[in-house]
PDB file of N, CA and C in Angstrom:
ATOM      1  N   UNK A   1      42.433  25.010  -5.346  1.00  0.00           N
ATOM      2  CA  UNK A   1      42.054  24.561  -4.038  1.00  0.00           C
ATOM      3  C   UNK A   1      40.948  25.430  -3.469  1.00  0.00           C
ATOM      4  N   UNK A   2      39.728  24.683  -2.834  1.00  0.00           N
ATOM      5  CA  UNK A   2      39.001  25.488  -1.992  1.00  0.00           C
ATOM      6  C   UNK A   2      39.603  26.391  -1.058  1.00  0.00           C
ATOM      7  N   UNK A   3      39.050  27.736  -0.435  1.00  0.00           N
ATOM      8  CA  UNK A   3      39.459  28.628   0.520  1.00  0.00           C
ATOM      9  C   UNK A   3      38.701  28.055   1.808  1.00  0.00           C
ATOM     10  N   UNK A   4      39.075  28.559   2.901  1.00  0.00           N
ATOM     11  CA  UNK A   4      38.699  27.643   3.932  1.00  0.00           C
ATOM     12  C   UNK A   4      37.154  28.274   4.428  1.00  0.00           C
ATOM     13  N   UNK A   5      36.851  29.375   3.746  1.00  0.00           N
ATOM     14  CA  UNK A   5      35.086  29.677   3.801  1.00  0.00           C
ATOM     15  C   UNK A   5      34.673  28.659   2.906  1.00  0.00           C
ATOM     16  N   UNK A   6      34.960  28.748   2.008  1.00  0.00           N
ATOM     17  CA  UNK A   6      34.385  27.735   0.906  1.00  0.00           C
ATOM     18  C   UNK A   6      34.117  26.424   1.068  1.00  0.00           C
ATOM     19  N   UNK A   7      34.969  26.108   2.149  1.00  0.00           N
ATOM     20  CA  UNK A   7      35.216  24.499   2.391  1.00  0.00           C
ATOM     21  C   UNK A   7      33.845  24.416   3.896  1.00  0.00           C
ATOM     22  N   UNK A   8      33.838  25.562   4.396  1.00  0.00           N
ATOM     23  CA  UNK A   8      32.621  26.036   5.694  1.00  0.00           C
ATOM     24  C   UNK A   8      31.672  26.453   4.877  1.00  0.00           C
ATOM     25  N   UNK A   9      31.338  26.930   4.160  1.00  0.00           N
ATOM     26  CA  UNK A   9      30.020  27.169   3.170  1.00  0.00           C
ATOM     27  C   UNK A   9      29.467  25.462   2.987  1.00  0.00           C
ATOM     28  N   UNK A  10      30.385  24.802   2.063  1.00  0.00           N
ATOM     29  CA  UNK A  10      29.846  23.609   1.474  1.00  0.00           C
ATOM     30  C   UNK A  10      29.493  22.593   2.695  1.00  0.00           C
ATOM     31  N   UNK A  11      30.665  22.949   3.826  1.00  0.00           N
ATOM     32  CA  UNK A  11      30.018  21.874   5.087  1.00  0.00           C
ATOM     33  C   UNK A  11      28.185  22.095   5.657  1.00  0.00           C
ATOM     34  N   UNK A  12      28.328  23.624   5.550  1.00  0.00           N
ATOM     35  CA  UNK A  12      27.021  24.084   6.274  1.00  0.00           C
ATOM     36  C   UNK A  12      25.914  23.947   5.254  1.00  0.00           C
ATOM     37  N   UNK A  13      26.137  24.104   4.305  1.00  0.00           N
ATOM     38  CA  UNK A  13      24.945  23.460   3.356  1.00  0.00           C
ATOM     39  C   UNK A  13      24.579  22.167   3.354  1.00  0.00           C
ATOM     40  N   UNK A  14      25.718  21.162   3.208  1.00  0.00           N
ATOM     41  CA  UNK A  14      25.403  20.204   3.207  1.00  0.00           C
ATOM     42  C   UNK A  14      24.500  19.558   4.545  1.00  0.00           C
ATOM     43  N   UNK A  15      25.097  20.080   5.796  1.00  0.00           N
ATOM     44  CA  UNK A  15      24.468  20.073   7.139  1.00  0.00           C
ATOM     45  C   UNK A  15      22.888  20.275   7.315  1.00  0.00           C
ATOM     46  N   UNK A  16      22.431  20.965   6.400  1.00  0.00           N
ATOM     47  CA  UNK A  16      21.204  22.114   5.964  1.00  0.00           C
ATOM     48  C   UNK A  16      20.243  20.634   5.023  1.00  0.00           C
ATOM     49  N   UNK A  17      20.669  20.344   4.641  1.00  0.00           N
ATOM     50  CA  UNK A  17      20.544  19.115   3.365  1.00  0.00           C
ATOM     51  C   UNK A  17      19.889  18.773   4.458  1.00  0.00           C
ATOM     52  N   UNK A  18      20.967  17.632   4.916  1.00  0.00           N
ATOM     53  CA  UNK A  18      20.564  16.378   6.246  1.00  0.00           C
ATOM     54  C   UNK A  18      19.141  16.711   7.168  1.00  0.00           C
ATOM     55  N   UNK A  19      19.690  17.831   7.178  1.00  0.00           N
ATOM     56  CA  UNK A  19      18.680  17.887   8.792  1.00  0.00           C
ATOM     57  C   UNK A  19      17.351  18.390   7.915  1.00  0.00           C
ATOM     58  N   UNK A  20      17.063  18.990   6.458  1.00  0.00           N
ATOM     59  CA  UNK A  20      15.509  19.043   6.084  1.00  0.00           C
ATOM     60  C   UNK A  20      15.511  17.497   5.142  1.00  0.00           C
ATOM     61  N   UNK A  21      16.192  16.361   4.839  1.00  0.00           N
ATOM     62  CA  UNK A  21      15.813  15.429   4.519  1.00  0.00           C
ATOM     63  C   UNK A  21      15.201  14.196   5.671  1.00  0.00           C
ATOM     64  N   UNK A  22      15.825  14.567   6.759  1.00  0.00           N
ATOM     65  CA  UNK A  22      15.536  14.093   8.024  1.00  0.00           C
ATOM     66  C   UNK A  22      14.276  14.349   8.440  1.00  0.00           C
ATOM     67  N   UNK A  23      14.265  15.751   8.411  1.00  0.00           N
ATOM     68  CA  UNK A  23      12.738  16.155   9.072  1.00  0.00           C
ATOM     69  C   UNK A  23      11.340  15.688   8.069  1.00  0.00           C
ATOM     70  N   UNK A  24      11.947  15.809   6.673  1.00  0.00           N
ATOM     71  CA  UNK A  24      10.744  15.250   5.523  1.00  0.00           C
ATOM     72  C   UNK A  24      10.344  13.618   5.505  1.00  0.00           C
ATOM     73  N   UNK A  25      11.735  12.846   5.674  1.00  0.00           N
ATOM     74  CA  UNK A  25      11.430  11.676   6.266  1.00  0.00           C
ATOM     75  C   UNK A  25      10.757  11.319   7.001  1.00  0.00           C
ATOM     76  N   UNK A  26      11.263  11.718   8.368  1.00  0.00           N
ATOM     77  CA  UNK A  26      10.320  11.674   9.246  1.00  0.00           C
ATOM     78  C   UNK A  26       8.632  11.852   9.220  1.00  0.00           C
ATOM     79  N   UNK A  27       8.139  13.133   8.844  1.00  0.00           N
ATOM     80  CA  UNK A  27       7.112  13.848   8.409  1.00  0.00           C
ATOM     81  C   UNK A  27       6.230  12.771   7.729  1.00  0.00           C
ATOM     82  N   UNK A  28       7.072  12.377   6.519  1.00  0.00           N
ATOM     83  CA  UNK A  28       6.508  11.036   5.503  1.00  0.00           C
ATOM     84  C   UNK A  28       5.843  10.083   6.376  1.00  0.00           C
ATOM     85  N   UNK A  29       6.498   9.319   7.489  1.00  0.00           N
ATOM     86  CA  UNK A  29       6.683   8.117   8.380  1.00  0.00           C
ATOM     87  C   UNK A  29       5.783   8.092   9.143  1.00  0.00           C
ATOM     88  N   UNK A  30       5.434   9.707  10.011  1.00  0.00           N
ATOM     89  CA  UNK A  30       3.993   9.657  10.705  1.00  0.00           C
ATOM     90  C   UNK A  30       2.958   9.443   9.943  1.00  0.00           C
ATOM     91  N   UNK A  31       2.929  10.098   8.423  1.00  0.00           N
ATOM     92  CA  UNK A  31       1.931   9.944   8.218  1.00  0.00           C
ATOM     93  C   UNK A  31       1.491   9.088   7.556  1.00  0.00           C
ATOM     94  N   UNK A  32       1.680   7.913   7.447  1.00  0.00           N
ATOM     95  CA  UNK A  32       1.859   6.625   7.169  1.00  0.00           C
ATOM     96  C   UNK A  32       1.915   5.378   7.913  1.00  0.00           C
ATOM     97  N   UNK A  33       1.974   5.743   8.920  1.00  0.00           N
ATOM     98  CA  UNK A  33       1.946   4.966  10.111  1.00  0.00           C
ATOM     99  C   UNK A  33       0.400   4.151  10.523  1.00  0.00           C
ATOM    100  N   UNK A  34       0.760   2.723  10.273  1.00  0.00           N
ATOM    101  CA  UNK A  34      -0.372   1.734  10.647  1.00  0.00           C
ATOM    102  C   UNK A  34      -0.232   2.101  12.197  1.00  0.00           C
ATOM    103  N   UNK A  35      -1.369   0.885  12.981  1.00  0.00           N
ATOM    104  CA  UNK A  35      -1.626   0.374  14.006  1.00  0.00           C
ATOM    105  C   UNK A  35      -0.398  -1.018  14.067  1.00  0.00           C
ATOM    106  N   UNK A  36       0.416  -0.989  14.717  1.00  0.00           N
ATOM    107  CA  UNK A  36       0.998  -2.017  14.702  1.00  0.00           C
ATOM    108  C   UNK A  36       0.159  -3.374  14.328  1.00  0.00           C
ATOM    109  N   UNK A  37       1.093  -4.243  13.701  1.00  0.00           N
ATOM    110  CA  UNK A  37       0.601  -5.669  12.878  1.00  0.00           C
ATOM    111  C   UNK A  37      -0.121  -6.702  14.536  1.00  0.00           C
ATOM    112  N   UNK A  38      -1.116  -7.070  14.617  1.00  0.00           N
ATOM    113  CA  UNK A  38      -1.697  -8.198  15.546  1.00  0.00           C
ATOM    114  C   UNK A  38      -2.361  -9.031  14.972  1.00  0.00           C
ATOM    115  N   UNK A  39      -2.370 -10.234  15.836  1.00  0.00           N
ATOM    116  CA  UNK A  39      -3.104 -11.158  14.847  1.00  0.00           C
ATOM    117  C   UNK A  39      -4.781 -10.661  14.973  1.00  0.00           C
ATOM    118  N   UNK A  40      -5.469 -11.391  14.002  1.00  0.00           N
ATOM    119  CA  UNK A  40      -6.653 -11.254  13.857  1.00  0.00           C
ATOM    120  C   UNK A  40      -7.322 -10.119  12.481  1.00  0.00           C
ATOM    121  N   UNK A  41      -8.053  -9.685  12.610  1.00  0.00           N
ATOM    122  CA  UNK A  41      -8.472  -8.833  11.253  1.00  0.00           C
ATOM    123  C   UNK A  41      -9.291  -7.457  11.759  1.00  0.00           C
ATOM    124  N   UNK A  42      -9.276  -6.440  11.371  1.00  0.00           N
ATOM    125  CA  UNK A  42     -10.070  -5.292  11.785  1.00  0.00           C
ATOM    126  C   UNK A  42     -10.301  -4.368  10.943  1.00  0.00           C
ATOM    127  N   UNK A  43     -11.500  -3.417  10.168  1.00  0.00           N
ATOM    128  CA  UNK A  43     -11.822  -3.021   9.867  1.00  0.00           C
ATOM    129  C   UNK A  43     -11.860  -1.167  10.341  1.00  0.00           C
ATOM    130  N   UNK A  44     -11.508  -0.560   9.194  1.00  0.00           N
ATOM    131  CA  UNK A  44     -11.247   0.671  10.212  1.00  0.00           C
ATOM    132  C   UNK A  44     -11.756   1.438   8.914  1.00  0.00           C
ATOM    133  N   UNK A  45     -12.560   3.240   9.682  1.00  0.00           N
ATOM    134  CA  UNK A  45     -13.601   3.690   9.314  1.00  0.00           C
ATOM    135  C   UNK A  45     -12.639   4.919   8.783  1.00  0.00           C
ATOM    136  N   UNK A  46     -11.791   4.984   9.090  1.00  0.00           N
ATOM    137  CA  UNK A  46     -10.423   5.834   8.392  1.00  0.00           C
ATOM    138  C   UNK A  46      -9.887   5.108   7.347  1.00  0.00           C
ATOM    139  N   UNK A  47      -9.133   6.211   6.277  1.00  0.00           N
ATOM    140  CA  UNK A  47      -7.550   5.712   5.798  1.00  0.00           C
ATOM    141  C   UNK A  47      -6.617   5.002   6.316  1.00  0.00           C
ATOM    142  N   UNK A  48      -6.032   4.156   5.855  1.00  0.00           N
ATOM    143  CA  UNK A  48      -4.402   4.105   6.557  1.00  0.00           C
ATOM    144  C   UNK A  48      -4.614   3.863   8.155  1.00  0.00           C
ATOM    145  N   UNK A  49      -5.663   2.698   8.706  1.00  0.00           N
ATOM    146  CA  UNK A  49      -5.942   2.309   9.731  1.00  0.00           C
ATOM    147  C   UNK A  49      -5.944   3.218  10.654  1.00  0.00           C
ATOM    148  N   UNK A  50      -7.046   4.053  10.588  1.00  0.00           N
ATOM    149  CA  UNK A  50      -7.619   5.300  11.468  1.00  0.00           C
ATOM    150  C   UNK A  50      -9.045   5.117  12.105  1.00  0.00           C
ATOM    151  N   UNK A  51      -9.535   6.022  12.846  1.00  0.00           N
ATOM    152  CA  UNK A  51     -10.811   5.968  12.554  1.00  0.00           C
ATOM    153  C   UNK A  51     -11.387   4.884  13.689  1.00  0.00           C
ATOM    154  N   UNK A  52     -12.768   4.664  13.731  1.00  0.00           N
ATOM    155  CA  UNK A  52     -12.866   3.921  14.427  1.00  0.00           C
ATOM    156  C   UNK A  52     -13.172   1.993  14.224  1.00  0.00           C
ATOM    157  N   UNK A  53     -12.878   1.702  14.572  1.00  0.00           N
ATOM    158  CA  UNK A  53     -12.297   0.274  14.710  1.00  0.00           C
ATOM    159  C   UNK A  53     -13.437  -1.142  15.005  1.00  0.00           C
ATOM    160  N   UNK A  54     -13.556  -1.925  13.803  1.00  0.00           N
ATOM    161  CA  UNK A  54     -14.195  -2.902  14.127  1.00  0.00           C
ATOM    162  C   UNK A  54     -13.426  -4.517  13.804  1.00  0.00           C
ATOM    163  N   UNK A  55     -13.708  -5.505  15.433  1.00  0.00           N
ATOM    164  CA  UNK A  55     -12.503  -6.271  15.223  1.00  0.00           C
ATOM    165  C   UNK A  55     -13.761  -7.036  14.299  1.00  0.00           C
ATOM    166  N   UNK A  56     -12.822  -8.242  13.235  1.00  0.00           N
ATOM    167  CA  UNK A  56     -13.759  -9.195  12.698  1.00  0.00           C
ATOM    168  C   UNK A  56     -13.583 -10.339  13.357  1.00  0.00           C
ATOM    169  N   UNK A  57     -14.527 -11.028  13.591  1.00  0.00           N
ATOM    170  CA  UNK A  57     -14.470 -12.411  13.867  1.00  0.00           C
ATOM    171  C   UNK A  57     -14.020 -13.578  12.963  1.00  0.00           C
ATOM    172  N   UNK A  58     -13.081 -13.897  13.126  1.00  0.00           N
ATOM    173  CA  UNK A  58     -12.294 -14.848  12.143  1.00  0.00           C
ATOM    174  C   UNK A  58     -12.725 -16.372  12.004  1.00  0.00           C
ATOM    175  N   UNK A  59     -13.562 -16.430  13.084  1.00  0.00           N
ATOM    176  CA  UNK A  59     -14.130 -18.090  13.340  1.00  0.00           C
ATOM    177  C   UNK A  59     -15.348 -17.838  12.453  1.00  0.00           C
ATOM    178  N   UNK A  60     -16.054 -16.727  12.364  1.00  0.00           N
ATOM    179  CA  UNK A  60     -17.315 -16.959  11.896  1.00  0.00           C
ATOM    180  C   UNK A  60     -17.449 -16.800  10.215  1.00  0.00           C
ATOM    181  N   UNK A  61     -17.244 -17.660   9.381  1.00  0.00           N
ATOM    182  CA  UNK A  61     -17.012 -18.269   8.168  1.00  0.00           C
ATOM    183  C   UNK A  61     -18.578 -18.282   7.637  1.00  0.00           C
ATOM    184  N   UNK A  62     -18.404 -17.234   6.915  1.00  0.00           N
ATOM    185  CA  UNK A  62     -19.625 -17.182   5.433  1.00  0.00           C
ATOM    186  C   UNK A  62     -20.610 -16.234   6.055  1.00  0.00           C
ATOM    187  N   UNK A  63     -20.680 -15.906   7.198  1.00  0.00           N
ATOM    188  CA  UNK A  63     -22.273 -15.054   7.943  1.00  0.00           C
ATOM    189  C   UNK A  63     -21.946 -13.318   7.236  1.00  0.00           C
ATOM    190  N   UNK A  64     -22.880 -12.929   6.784  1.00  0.00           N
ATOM    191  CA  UNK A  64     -22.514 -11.700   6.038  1.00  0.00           C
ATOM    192  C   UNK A  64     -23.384 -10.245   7.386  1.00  0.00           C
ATOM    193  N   UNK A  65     -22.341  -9.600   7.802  1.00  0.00           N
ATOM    194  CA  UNK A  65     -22.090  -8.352   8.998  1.00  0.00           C
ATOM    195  C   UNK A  65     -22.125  -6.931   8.060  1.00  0.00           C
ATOM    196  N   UNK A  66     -23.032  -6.465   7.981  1.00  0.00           N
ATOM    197  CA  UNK A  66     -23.647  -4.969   7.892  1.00  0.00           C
ATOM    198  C   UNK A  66     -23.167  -4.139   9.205  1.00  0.00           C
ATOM    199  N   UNK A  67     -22.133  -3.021   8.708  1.00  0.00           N
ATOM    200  CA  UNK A  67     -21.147  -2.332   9.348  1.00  0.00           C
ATOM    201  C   UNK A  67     -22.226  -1.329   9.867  1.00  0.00           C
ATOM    202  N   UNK A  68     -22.372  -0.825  10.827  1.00  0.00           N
ATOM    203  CA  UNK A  68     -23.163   1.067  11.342  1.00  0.00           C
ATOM    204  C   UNK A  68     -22.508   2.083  10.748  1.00  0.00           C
ATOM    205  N   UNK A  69     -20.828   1.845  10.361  1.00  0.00           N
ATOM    206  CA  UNK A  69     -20.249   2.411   9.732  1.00  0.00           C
ATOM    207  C   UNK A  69     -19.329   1.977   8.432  1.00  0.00           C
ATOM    208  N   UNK A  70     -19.317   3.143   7.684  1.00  0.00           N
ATOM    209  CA  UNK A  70     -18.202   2.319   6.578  1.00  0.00           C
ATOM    210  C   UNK A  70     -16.974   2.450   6.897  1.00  0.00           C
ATOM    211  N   UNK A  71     -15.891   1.241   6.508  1.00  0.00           N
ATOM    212  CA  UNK A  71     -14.528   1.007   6.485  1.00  0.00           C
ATOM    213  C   UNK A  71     -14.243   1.401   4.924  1.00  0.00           C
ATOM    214  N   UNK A  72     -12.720   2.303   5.634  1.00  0.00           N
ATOM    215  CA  UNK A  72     -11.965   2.867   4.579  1.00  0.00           C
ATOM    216  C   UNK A  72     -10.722   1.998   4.533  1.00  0.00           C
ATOM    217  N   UNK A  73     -10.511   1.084   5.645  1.00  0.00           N
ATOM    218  CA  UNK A  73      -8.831   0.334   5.319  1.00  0.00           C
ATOM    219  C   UNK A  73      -8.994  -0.946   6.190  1.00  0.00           C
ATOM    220  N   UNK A  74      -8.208  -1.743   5.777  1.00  0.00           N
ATOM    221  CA  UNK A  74      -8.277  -3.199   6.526  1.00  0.00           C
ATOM    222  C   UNK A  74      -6.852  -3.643   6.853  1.00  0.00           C
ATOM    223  N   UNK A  75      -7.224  -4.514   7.853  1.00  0.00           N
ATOM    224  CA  UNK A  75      -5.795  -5.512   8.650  1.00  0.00           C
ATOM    225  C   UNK A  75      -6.010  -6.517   8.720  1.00  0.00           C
ATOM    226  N   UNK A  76      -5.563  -7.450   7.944  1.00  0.00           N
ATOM    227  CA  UNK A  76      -5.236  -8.955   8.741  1.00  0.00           C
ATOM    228  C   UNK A  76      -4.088  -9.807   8.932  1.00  0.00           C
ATOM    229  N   UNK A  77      -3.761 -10.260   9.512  1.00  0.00           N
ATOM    230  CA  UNK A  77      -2.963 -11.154  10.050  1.00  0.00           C
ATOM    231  C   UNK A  77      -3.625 -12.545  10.046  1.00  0.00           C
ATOM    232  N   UNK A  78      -3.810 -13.531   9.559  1.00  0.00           N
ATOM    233  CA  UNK A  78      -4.521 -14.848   9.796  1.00  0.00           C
ATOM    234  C   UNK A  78      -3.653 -15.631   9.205  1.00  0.00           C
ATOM    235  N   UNK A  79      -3.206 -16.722   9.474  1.00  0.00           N
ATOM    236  CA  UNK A  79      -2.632 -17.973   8.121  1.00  0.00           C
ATOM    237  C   UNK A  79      -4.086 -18.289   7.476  1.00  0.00           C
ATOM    238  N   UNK A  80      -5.540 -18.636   7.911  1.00  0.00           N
ATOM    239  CA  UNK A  80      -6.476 -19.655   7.255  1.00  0.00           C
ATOM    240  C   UNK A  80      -7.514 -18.953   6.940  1.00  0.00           C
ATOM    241  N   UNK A  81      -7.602 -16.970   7.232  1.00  0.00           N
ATOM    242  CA  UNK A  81      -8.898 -17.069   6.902  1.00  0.00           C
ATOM    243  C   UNK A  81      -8.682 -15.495   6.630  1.00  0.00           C
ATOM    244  N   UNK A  82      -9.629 -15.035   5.255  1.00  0.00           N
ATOM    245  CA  UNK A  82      -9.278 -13.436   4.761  1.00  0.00           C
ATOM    246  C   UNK A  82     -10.317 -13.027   4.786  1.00  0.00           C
ATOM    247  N   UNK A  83     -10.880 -11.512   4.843  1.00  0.00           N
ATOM    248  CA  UNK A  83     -12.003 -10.937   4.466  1.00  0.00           C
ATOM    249  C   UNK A  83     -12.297 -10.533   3.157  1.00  0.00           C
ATOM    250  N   UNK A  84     -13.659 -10.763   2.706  1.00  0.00           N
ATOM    251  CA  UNK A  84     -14.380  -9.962   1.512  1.00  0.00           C
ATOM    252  C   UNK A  84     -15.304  -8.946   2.133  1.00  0.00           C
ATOM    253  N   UNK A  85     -14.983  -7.669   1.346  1.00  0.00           N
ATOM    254  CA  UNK A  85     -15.898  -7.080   1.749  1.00  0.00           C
ATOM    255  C   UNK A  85     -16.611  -6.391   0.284  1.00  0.00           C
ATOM    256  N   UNK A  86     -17.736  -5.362   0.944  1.00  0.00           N
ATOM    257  CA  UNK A  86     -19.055  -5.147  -0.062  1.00  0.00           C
ATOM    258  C   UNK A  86     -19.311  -3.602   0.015  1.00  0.00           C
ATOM    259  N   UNK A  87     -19.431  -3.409  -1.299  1.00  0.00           N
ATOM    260  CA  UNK A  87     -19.700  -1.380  -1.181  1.00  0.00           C
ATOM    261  C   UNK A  87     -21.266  -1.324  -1.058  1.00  0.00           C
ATOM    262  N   UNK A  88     -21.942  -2.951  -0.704  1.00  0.00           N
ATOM    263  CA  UNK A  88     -23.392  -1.986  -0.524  1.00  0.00           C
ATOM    264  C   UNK A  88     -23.768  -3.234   1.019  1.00  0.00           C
ATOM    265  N   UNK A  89     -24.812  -2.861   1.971  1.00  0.00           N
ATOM    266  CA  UNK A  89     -24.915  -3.321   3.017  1.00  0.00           C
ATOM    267  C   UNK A  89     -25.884  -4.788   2.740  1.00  0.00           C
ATOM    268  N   UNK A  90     -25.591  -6.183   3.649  1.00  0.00           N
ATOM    269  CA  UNK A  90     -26.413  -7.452   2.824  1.00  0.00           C
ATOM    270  C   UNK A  90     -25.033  -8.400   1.774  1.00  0.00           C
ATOM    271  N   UNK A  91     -23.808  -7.349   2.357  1.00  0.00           N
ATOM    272  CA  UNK A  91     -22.650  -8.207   1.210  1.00  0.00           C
ATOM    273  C   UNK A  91     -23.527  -8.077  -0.358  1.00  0.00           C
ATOM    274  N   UNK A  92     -23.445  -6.978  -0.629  1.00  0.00           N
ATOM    275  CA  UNK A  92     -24.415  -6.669  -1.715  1.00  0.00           C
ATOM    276  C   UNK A  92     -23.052  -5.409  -2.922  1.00  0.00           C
ATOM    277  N   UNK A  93     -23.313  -5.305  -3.795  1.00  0.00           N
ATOM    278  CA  UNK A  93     -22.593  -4.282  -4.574  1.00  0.00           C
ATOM    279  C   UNK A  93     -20.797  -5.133  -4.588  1.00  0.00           C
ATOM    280  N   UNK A  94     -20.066  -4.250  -4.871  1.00  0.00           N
ATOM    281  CA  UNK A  94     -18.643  -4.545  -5.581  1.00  0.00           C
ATOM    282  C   UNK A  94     -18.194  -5.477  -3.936  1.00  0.00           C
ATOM    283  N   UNK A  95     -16.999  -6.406  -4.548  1.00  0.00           N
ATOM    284  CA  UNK A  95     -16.612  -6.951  -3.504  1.00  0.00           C
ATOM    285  C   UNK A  95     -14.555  -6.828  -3.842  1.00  0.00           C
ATOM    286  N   UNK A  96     -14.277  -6.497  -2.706  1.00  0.00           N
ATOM    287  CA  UNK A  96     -12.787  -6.735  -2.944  1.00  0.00           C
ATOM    288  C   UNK A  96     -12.317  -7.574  -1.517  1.00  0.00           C
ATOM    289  N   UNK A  97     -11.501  -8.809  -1.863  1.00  0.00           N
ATOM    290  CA  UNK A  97     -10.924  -9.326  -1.117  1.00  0.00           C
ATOM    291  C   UNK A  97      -9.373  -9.384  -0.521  1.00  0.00           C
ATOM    292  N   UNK A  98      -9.335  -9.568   0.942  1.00  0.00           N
ATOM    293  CA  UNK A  98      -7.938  -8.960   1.433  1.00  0.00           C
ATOM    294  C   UNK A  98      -6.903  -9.989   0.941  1.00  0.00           C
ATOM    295  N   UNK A  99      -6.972 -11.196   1.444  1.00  0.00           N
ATOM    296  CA  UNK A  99      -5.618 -11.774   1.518  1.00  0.00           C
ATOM    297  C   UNK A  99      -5.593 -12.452   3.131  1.00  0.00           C
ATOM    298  N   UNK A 100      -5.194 -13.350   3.581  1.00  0.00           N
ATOM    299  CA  UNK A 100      -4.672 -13.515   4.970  1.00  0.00           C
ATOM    300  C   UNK A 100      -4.100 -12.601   5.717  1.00  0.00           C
ATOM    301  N   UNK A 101      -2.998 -12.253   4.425  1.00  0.00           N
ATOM    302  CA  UNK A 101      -1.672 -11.146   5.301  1.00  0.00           C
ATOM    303  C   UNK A 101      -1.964  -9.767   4.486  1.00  0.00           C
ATOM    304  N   UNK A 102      -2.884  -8.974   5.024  1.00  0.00           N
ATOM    305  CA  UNK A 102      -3.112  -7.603   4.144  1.00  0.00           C
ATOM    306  C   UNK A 102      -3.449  -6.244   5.170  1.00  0.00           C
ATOM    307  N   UNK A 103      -2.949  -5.288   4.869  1.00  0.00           N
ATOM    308  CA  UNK A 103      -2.838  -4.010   5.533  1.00  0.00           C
ATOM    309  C   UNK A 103      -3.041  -2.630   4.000  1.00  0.00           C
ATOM    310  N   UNK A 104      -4.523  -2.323   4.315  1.00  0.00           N
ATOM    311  CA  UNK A 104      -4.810  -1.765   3.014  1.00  0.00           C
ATOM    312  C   UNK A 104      -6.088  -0.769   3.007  1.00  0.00           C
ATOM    313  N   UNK A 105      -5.683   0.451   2.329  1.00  0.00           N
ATOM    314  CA  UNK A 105      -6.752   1.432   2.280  1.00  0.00           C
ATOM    315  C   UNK A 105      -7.688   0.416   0.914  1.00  0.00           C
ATOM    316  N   UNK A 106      -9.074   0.500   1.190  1.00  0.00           N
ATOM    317  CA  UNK A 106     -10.078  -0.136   0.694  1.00  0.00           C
ATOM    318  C   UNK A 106     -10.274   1.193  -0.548  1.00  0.00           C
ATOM    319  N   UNK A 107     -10.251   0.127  -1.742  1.00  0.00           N
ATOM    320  CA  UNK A 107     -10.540   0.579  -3.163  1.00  0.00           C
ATOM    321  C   UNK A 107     -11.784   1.667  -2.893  1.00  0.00           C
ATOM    322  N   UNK A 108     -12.711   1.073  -2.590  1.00  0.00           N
ATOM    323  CA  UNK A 108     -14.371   2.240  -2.095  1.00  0.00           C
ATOM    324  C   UNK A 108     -14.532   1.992  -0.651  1.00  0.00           C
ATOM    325  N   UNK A 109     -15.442   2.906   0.102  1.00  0.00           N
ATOM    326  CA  UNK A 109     -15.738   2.313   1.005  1.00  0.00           C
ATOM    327  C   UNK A 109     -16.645   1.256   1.289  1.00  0.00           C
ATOM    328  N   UNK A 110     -16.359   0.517   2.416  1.00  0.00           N
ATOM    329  CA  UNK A 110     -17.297  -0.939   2.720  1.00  0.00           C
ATOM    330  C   UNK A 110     -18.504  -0.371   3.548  1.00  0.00           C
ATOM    331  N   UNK A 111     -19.796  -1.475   2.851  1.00  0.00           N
ATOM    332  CA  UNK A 111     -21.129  -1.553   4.022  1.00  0.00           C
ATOM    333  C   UNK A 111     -20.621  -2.594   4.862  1.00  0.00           C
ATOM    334  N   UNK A 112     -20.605  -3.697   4.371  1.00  0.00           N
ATOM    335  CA  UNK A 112     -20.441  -4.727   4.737  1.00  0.00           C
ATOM    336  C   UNK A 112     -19.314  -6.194   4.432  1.00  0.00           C
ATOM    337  N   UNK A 113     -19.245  -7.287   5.300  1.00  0.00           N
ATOM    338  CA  UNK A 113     -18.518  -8.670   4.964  1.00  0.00           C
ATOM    339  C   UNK A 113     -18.786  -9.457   5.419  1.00  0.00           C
ATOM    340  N   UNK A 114     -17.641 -10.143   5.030  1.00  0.00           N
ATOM    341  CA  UNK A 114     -17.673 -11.493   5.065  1.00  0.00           C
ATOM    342  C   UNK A 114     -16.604 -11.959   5.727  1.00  0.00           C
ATOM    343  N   UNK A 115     -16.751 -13.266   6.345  1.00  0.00           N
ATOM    344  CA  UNK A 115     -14.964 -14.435   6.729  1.00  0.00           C
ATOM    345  C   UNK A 115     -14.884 -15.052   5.547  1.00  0.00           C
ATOM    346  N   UNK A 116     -13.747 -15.761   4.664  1.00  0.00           N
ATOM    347  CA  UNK A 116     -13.834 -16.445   4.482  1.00  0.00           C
ATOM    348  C   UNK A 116     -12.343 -17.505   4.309  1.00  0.00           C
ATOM    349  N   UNK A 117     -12.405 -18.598   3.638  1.00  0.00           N
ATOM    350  CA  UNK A 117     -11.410 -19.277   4.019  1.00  0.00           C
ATOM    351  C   UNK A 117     -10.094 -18.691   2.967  1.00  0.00           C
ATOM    352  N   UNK A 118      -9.487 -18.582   3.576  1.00  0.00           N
ATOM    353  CA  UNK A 118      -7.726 -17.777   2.418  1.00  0.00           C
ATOM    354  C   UNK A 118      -7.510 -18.548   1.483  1.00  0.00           C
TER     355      UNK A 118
END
């Protein structure tokens, strides 16, 4: 049978456990943390939706938008319409496309995009 330190040792360790798996959790969670989900699409000049922020226009279908800055991550929310975007400015160089429903650090960074239909 355990002695009754023994049985207070293993409680307080285990206690010790919790509260640094808690705090690492946590820790994980901030830093990972989007912009909450809204509709529409936006372009952001950070990682992991940071940085500063360009909304896209979702009506405007095929017109190709040369950024002032490059995007490192994207958001959209749309049912009918996703972005392509371009590692050179003119929708020019590599293109990777989102999806309707996509929340995503961008493979390279973007010059530029596009609307187009999902």
């Amino acid at each position: 049978m355990f002695s009754p330190k023994a049985k207070l040792r293993t409680a307080a360790a285990a206690a010790t456990v919790a509260v640094v798996l808690i705090g690492v959790g946590a820790g994980t969670a901030s830093a990972a943390d989007w912009p909450p989900l809204q509709e529409g699409a936006y372009l952001y000049s950070g990682t992991g939706g940071t940085g500063t922020v360009t909304e896209v226009d979702l009506g405007d279908f095929g017109t190709c938008h040369t950024l002032s800055q490059s995007a490192k991550s994207v958001q959209v929310v749309n049912g009918s319409a996703s972005v392509v975007v371009y590692t050179g400015a003119g929708c020019t160089g590599s293109a990777w496309a989102s999806g309707s429903l996509a929340q995503s650090d961008l493979p390279a960074p973007a010059l530029s995009y596009r609307v187009v239909s999902a």
